[in-house]
PDB file of N, CA and C in Angstrom:
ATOM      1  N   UNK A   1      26.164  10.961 -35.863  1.00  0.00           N
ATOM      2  CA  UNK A   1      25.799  12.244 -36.431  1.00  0.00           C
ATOM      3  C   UNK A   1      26.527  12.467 -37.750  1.00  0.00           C
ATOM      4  N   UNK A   2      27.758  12.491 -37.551  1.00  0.00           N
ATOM      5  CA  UNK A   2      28.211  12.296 -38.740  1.00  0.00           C
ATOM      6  C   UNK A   2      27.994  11.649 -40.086  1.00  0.00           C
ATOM      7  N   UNK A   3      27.522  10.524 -39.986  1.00  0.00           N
ATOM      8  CA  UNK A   3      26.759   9.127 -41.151  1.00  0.00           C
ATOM      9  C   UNK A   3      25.686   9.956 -41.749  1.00  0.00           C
ATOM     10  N   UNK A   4      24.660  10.721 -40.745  1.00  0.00           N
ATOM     11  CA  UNK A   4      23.580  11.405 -41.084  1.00  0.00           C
ATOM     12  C   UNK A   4      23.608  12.740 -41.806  1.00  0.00           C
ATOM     13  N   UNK A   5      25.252  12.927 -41.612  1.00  0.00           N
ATOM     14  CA  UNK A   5      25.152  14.383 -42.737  1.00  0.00           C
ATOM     15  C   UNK A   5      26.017  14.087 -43.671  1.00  0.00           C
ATOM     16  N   UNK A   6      26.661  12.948 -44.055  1.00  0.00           N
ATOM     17  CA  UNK A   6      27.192  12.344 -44.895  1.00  0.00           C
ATOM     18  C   UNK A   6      26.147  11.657 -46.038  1.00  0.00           C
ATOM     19  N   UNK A   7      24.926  11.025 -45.617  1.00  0.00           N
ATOM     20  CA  UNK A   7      23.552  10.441 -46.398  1.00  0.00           C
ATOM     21  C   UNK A   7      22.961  12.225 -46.471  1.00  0.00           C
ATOM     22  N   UNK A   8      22.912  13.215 -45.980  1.00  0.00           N
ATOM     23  CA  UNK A   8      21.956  14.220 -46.619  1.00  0.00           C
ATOM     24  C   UNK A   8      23.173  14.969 -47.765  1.00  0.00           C
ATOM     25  N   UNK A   9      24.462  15.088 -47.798  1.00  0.00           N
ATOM     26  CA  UNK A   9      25.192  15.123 -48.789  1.00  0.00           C
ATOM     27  C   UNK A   9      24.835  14.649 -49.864  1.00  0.00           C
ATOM     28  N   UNK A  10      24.958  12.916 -49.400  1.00  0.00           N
ATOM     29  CA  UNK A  10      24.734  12.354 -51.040  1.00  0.00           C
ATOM     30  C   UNK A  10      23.660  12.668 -51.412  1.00  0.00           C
ATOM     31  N   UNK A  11      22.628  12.472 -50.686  1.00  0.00           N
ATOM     32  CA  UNK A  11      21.101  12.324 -51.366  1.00  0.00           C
ATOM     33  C   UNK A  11      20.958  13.821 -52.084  1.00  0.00           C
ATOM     34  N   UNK A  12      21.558  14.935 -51.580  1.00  0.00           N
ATOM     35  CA  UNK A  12      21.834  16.606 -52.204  1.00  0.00           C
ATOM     36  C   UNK A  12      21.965  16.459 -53.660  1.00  0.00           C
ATOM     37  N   UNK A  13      23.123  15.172 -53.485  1.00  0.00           N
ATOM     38  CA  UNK A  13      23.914  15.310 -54.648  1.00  0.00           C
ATOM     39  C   UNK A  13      23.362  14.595 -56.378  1.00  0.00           C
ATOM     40  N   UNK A  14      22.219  13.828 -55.797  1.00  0.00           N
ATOM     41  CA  UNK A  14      21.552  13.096 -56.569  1.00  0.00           C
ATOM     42  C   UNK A  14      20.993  13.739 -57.748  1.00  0.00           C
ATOM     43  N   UNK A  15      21.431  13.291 -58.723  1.00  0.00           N
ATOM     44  CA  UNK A  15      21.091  14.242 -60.388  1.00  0.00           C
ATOM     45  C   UNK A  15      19.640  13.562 -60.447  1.00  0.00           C
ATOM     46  N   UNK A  16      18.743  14.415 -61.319  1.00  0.00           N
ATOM     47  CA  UNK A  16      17.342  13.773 -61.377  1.00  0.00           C
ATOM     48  C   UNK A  16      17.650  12.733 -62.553  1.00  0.00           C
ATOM     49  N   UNK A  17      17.189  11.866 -63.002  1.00  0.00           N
ATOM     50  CA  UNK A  17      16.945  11.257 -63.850  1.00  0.00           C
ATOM     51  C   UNK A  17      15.884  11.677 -64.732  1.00  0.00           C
ATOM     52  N   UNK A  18      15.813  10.837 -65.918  1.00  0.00           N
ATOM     53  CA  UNK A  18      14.270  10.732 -66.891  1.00  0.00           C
ATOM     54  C   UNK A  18      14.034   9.397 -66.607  1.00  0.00           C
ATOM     55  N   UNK A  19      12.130   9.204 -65.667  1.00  0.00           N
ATOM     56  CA  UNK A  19      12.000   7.676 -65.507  1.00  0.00           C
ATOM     57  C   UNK A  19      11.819   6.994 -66.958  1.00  0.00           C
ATOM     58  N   UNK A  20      12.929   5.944 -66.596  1.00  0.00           N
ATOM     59  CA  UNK A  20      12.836   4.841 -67.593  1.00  0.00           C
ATOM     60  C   UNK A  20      11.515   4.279 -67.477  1.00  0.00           C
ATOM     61  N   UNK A  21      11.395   3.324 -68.634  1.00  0.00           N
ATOM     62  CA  UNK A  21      10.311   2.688 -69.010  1.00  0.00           C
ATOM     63  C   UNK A  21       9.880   1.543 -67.975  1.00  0.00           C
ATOM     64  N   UNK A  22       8.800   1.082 -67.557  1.00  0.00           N
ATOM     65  CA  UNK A  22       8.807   0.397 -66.155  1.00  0.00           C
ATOM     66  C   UNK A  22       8.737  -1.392 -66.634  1.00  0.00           C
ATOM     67  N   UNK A  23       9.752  -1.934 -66.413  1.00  0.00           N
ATOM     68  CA  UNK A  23       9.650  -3.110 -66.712  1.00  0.00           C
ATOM     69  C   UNK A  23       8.745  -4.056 -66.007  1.00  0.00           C
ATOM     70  N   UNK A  24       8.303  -5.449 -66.821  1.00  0.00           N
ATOM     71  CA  UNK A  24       7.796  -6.092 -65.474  1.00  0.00           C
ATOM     72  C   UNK A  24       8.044  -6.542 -64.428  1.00  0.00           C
ATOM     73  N   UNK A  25       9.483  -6.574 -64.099  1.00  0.00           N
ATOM     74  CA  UNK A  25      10.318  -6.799 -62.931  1.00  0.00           C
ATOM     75  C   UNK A  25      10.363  -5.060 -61.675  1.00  0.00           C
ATOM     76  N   UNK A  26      10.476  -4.147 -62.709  1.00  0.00           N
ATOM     77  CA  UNK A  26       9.508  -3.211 -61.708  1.00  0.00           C
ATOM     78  C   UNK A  26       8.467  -2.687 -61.072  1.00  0.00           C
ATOM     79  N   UNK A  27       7.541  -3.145 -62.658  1.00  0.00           N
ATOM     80  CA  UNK A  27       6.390  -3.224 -61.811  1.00  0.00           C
ATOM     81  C   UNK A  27       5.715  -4.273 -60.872  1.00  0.00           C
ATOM     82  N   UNK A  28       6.615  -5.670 -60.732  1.00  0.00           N
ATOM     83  CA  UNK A  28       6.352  -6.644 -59.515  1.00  0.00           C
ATOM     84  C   UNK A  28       6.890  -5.926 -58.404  1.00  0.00           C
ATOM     85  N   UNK A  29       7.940  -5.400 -58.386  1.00  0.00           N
ATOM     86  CA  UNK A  29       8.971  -4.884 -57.300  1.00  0.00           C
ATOM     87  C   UNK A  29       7.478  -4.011 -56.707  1.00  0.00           C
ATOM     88  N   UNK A  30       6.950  -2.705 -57.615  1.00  0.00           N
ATOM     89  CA  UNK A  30       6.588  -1.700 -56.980  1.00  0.00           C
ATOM     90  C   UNK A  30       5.111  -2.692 -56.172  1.00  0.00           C
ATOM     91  N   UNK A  31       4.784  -2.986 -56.849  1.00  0.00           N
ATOM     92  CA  UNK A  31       3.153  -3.943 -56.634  1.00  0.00           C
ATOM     93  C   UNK A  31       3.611  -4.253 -55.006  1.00  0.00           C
ATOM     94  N   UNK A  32       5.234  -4.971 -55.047  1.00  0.00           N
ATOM     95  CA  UNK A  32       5.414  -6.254 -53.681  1.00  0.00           C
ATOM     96  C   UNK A  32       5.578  -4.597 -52.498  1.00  0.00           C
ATOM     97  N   UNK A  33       6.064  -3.922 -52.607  1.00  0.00           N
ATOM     98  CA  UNK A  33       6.557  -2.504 -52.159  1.00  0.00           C
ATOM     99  C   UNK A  33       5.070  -1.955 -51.541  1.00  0.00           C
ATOM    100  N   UNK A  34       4.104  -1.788 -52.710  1.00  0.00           N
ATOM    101  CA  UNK A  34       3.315  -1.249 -51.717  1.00  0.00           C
ATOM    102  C   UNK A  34       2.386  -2.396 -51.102  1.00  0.00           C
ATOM    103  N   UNK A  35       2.008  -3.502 -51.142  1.00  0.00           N
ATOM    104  CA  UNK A  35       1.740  -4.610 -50.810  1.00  0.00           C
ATOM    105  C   UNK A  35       2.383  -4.715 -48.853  1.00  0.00           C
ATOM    106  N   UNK A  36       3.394  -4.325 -49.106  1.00  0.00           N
ATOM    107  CA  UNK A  36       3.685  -4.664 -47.703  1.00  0.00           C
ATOM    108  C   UNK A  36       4.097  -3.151 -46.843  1.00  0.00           C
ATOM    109  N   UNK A  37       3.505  -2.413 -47.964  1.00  0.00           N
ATOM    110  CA  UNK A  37       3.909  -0.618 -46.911  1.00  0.00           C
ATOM    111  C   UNK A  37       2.243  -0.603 -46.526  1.00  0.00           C
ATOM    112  N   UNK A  38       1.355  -1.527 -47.074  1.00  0.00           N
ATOM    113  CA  UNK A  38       0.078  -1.208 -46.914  1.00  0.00           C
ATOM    114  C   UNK A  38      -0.028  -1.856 -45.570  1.00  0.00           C
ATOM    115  N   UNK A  39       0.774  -2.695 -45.371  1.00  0.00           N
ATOM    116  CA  UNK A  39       0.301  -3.779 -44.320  1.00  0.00           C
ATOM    117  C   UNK A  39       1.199  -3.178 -42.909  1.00  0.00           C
ATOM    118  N   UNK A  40       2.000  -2.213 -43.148  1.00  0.00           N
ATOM    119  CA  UNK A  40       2.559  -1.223 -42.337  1.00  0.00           C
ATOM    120  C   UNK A  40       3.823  -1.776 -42.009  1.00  0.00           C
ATOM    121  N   UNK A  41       4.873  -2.379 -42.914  1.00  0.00           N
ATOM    122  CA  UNK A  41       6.051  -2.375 -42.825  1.00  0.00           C
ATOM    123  C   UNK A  41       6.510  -0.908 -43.483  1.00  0.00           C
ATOM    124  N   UNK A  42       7.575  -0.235 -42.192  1.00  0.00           N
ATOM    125  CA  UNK A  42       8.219   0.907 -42.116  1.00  0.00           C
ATOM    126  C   UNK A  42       9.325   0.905 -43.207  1.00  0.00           C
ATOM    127  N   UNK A  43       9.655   0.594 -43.253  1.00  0.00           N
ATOM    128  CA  UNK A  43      10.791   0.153 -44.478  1.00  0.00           C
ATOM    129  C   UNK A  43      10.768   0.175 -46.032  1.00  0.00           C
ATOM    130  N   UNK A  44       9.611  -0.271 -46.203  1.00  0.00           N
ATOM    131  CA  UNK A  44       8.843  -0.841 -47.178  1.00  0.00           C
ATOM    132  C   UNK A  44       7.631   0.514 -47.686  1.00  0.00           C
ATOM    133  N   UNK A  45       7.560   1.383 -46.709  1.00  0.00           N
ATOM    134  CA  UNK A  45       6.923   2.570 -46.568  1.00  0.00           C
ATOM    135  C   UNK A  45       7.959   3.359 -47.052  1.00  0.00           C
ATOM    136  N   UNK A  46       8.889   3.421 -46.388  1.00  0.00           N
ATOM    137  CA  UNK A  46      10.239   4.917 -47.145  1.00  0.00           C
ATOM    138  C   UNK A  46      10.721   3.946 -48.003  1.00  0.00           C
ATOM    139  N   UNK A  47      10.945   2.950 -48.725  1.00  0.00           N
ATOM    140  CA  UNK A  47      11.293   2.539 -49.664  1.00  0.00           C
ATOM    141  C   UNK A  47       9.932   2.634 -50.826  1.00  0.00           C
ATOM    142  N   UNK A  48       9.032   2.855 -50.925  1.00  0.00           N
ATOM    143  CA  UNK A  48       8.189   3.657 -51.624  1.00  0.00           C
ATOM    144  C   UNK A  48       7.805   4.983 -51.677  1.00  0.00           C
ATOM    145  N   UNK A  49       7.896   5.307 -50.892  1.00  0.00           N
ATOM    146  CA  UNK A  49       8.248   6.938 -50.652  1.00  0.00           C
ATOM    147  C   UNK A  49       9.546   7.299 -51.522  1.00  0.00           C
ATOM    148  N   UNK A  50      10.517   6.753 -51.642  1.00  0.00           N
ATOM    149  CA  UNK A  50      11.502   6.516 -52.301  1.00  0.00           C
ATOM    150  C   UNK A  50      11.490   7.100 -53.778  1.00  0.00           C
ATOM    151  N   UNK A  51      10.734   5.465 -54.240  1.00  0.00           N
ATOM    152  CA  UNK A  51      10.234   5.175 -55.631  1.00  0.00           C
ATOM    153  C   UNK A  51       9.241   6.566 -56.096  1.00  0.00           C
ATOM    154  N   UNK A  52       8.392   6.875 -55.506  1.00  0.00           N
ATOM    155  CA  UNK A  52       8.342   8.147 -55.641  1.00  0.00           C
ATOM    156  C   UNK A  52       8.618   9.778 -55.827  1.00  0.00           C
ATOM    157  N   UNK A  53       9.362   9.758 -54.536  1.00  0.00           N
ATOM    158  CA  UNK A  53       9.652  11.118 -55.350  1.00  0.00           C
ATOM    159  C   UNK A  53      11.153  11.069 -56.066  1.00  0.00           C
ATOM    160  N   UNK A  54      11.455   9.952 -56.394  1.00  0.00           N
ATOM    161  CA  UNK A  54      12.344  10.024 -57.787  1.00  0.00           C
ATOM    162  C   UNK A  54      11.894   9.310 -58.882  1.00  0.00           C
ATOM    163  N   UNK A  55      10.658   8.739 -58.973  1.00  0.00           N
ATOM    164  CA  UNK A  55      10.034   8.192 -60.097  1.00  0.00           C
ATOM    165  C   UNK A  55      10.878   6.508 -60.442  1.00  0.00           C
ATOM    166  N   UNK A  56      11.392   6.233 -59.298  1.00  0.00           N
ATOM    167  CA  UNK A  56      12.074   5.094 -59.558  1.00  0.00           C
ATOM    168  C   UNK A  56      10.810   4.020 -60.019  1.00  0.00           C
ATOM    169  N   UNK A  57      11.968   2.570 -60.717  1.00  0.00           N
ATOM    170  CA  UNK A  57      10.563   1.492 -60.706  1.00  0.00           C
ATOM    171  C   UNK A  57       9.545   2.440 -61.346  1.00  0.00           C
ATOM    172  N   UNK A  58       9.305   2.977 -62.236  1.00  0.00           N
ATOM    173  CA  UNK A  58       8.407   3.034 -63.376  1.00  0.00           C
ATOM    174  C   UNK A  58       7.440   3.961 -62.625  1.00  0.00           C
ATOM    175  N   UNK A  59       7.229   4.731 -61.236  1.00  0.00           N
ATOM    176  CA  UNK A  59       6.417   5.090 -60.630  1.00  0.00           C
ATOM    177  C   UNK A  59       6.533   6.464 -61.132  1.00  0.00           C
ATOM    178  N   UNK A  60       5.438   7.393 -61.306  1.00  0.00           N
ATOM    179  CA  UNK A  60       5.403   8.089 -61.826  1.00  0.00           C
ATOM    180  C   UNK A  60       6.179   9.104 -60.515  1.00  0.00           C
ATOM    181  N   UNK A  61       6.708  10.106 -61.098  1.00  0.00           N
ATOM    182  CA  UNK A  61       6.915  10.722 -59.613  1.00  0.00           C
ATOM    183  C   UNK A  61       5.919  11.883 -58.953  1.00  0.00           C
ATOM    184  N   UNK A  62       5.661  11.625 -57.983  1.00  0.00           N
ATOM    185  CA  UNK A  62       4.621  12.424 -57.126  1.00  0.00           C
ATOM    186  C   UNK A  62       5.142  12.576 -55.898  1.00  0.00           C
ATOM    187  N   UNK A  63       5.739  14.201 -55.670  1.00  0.00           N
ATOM    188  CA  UNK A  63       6.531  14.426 -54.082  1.00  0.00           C
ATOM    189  C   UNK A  63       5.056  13.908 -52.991  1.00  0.00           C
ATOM    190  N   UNK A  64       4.068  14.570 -53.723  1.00  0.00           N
ATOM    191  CA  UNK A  64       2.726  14.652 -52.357  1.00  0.00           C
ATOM    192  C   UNK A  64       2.462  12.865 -51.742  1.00  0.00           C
ATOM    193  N   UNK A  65       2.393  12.096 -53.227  1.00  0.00           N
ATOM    194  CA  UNK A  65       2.680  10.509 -52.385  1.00  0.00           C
ATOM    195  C   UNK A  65       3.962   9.937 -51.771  1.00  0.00           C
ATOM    196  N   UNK A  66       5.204  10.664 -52.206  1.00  0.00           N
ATOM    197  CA  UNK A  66       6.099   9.878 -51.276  1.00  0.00           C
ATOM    198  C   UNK A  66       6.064  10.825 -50.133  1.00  0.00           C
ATOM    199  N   UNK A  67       6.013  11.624 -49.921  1.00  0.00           N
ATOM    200  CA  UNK A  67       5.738  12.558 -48.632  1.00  0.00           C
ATOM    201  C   UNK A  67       4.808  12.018 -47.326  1.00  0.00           C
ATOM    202  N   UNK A  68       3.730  11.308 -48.141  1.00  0.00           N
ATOM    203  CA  UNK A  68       2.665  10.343 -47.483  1.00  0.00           C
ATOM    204  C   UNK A  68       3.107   9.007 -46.891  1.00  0.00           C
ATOM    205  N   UNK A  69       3.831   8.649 -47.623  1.00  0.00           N
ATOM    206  CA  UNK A  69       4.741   7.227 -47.210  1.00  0.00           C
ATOM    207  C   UNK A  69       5.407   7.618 -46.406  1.00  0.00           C
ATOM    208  N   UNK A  70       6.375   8.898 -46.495  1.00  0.00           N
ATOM    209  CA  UNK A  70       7.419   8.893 -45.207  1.00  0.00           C
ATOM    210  C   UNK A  70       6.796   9.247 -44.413  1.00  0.00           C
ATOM    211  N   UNK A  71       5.919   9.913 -44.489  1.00  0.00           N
ATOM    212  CA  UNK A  71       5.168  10.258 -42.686  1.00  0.00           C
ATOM    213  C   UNK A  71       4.630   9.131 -42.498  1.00  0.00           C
ATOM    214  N   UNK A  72       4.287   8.050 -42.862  1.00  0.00           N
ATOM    215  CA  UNK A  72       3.937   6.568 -42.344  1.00  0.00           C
ATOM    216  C   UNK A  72       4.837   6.190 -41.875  1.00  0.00           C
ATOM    217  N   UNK A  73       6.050   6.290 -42.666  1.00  0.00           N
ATOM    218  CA  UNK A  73       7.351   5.283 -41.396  1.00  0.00           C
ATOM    219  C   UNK A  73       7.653   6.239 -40.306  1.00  0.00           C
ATOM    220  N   UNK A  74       7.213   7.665 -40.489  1.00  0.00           N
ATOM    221  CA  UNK A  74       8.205   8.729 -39.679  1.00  0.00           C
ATOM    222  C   UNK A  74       7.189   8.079 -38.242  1.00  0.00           C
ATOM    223  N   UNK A  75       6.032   7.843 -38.373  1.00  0.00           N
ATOM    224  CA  UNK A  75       5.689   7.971 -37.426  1.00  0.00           C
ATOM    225  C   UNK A  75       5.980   6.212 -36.466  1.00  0.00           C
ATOM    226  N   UNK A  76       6.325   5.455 -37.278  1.00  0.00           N
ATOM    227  CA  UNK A  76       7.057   4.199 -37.038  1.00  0.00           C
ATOM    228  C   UNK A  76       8.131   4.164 -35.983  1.00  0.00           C
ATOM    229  N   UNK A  77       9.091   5.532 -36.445  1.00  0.00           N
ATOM    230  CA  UNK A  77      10.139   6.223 -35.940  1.00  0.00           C
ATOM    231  C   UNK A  77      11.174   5.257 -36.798  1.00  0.00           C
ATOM    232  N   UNK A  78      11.296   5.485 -38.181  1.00  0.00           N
ATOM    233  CA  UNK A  78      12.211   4.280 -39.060  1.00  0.00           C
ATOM    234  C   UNK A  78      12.918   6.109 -39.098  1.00  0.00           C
ATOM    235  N   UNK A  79      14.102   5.960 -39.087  1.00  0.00           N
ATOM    236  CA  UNK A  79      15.539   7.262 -38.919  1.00  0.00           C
ATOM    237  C   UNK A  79      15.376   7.749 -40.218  1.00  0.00           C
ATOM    238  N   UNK A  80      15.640   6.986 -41.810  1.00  0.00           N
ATOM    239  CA  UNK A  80      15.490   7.595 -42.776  1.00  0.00           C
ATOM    240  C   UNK A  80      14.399   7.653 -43.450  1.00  0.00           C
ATOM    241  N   UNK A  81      13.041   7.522 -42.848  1.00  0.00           N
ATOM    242  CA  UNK A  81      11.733   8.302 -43.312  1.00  0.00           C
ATOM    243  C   UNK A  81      11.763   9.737 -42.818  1.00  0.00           C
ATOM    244  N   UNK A  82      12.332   9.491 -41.263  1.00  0.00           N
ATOM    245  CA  UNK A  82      12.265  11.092 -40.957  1.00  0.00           C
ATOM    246  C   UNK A  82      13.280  12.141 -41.589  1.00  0.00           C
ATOM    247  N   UNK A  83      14.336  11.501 -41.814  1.00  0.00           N
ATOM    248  CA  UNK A  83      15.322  12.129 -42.506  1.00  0.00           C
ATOM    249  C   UNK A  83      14.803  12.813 -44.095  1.00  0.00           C
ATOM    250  N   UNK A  84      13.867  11.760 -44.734  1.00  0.00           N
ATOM    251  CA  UNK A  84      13.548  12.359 -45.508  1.00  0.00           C
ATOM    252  C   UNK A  84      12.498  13.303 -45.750  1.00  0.00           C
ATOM    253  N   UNK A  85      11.894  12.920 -44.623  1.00  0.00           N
ATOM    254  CA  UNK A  85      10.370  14.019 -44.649  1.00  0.00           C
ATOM    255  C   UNK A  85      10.999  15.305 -43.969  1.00  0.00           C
ATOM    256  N   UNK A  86      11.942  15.287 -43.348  1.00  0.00           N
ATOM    257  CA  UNK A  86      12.818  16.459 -42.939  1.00  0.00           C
ATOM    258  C   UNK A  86      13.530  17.561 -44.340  1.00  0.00           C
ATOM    259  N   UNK A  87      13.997  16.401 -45.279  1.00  0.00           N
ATOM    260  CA  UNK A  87      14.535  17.395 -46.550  1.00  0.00           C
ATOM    261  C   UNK A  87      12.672  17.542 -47.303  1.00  0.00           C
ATOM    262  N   UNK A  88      11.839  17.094 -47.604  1.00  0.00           N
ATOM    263  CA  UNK A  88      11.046  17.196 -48.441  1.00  0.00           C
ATOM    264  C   UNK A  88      10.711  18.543 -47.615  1.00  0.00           C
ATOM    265  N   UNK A  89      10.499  18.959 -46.288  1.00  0.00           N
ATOM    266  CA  UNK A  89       9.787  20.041 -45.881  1.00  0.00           C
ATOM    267  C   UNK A  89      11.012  21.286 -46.089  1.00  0.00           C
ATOM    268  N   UNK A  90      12.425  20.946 -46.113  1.00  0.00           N
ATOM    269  CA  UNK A  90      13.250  21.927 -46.281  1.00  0.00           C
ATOM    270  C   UNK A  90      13.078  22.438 -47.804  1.00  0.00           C
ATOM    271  N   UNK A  91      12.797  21.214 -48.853  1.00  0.00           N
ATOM    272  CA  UNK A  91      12.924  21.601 -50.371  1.00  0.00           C
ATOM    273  C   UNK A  91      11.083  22.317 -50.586  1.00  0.00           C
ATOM    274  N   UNK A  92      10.676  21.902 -50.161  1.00  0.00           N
ATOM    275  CA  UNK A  92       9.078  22.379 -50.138  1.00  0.00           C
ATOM    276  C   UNK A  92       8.672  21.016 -51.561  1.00  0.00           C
ATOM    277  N   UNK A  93       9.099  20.035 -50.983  1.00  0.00           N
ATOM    278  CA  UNK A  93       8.464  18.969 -51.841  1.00  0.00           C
ATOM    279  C   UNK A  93       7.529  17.867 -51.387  1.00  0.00           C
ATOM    280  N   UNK A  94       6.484  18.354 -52.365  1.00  0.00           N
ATOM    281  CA  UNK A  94       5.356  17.376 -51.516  1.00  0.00           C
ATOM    282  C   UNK A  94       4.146  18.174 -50.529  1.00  0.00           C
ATOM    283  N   UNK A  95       5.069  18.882 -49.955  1.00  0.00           N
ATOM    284  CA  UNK A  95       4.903  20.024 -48.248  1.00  0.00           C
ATOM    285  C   UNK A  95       4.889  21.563 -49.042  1.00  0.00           C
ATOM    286  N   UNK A  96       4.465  22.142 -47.831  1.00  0.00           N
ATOM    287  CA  UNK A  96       4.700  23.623 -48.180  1.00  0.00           C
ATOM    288  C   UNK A  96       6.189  24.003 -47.562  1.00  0.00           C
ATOM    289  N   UNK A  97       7.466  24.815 -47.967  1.00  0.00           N
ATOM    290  CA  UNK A  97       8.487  24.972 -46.894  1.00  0.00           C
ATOM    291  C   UNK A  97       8.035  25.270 -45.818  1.00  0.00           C
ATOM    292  N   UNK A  98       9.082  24.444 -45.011  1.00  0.00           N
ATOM    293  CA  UNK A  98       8.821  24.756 -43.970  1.00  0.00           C
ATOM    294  C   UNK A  98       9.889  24.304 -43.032  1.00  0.00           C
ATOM    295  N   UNK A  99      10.975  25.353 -42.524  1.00  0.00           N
ATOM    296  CA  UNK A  99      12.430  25.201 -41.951  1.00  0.00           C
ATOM    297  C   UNK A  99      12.225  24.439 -40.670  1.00  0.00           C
ATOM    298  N   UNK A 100      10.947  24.879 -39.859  1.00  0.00           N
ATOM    299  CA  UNK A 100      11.019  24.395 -38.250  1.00  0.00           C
ATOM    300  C   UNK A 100      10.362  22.843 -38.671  1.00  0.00           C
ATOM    301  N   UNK A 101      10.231  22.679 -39.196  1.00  0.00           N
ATOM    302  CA  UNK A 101       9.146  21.106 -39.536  1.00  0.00           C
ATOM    303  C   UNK A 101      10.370  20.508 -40.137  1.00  0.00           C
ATOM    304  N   UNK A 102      11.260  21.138 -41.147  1.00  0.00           N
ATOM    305  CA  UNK A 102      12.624  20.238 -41.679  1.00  0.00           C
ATOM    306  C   UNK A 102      13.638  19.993 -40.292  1.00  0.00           C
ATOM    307  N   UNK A 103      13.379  21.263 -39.330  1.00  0.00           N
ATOM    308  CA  UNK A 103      15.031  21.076 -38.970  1.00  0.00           C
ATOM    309  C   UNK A 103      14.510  19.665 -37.324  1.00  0.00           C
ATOM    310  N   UNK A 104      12.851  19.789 -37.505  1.00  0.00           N
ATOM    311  CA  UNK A 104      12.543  18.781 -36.506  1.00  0.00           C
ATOM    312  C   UNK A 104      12.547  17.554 -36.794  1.00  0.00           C
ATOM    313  N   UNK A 105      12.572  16.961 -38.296  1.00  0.00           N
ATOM    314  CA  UNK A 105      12.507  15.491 -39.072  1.00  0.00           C
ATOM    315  C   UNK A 105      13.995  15.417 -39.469  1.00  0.00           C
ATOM    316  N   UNK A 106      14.468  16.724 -39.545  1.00  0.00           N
ATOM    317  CA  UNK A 106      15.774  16.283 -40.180  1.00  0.00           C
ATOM    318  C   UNK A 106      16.930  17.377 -39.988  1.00  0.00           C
ATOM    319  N   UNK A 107      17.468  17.262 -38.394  1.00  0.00           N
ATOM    320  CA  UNK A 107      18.722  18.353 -38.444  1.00  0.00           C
ATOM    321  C   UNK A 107      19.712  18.958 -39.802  1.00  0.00           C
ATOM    322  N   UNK A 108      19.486  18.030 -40.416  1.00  0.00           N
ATOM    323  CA  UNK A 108      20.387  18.490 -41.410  1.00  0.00           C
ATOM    324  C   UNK A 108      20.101  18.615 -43.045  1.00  0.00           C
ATOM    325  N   UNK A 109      18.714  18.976 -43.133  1.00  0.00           N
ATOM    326  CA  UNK A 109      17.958  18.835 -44.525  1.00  0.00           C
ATOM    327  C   UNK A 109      18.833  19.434 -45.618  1.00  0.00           C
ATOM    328  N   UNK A 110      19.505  18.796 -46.370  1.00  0.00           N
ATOM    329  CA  UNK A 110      20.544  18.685 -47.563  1.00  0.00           C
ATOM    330  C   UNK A 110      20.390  20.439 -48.095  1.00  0.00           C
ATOM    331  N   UNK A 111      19.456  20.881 -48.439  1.00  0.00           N
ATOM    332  CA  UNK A 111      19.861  22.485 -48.972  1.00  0.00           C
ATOM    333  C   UNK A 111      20.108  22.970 -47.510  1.00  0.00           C
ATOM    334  N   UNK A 112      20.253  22.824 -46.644  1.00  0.00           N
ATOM    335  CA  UNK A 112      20.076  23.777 -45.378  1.00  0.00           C
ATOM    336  C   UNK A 112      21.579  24.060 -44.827  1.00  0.00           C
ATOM    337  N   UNK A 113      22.307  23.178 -45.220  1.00  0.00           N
ATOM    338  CA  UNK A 113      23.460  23.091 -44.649  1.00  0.00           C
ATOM    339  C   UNK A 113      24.450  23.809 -44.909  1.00  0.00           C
TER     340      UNK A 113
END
């Protein structure tokens, strides 16, 4: 329990960036990323979900598609898809707010605490 409110800390703490320019080594990365979140690796699903809603890897950022990815792993039951689809419903990103839907994906959704 502890580890889990220690990762919604940091991830709180995360300054936004401006996405950099997408190299071709990111855009292979993102291509191989959704390539195998398509094929329903969980991992590979919140690790594009990821790339999303921080615009990592050249991806433009869109909360409503990484929101989509983590409810693919959430339903996998991968711990930090739900964790994150837990803060996206606490921040209203992606989602409409929504406290009982955060505090069920994610006891401890980073503004909530």
């Amino acid at each position: 329990m502890k580890v889990n409110r220690l990762v919604c800390i940091i991830l709180s703490s995360v300054v936004p960036q401006l996405p950099a320019q997408q190299s071709e080594a990111d855009r292979e990365l993102l291509a191989n990323l959704r390539t195998e979140a398509d094929k329903g690796d969980a991992e590979r699903q919140w690790e594009l979900g990821n790339a999303f809603l921080l615009g990592d890897l050249g991806a433009a950022k869109d909360a409503v598609e990484a929101v989509k990815w983590y409810r693919k792993a959430t339903e996998q039951n991968l711990a930090e898809a739900q964790s994150m689809l837990g803060s996206c419903y606490a921040e209203g990103e992606g989602v409409a707010k929504d406290h009982r839907e955060a505090v069920k994906w994610n006891p401890c959704p980073a503004r909530m605490i």
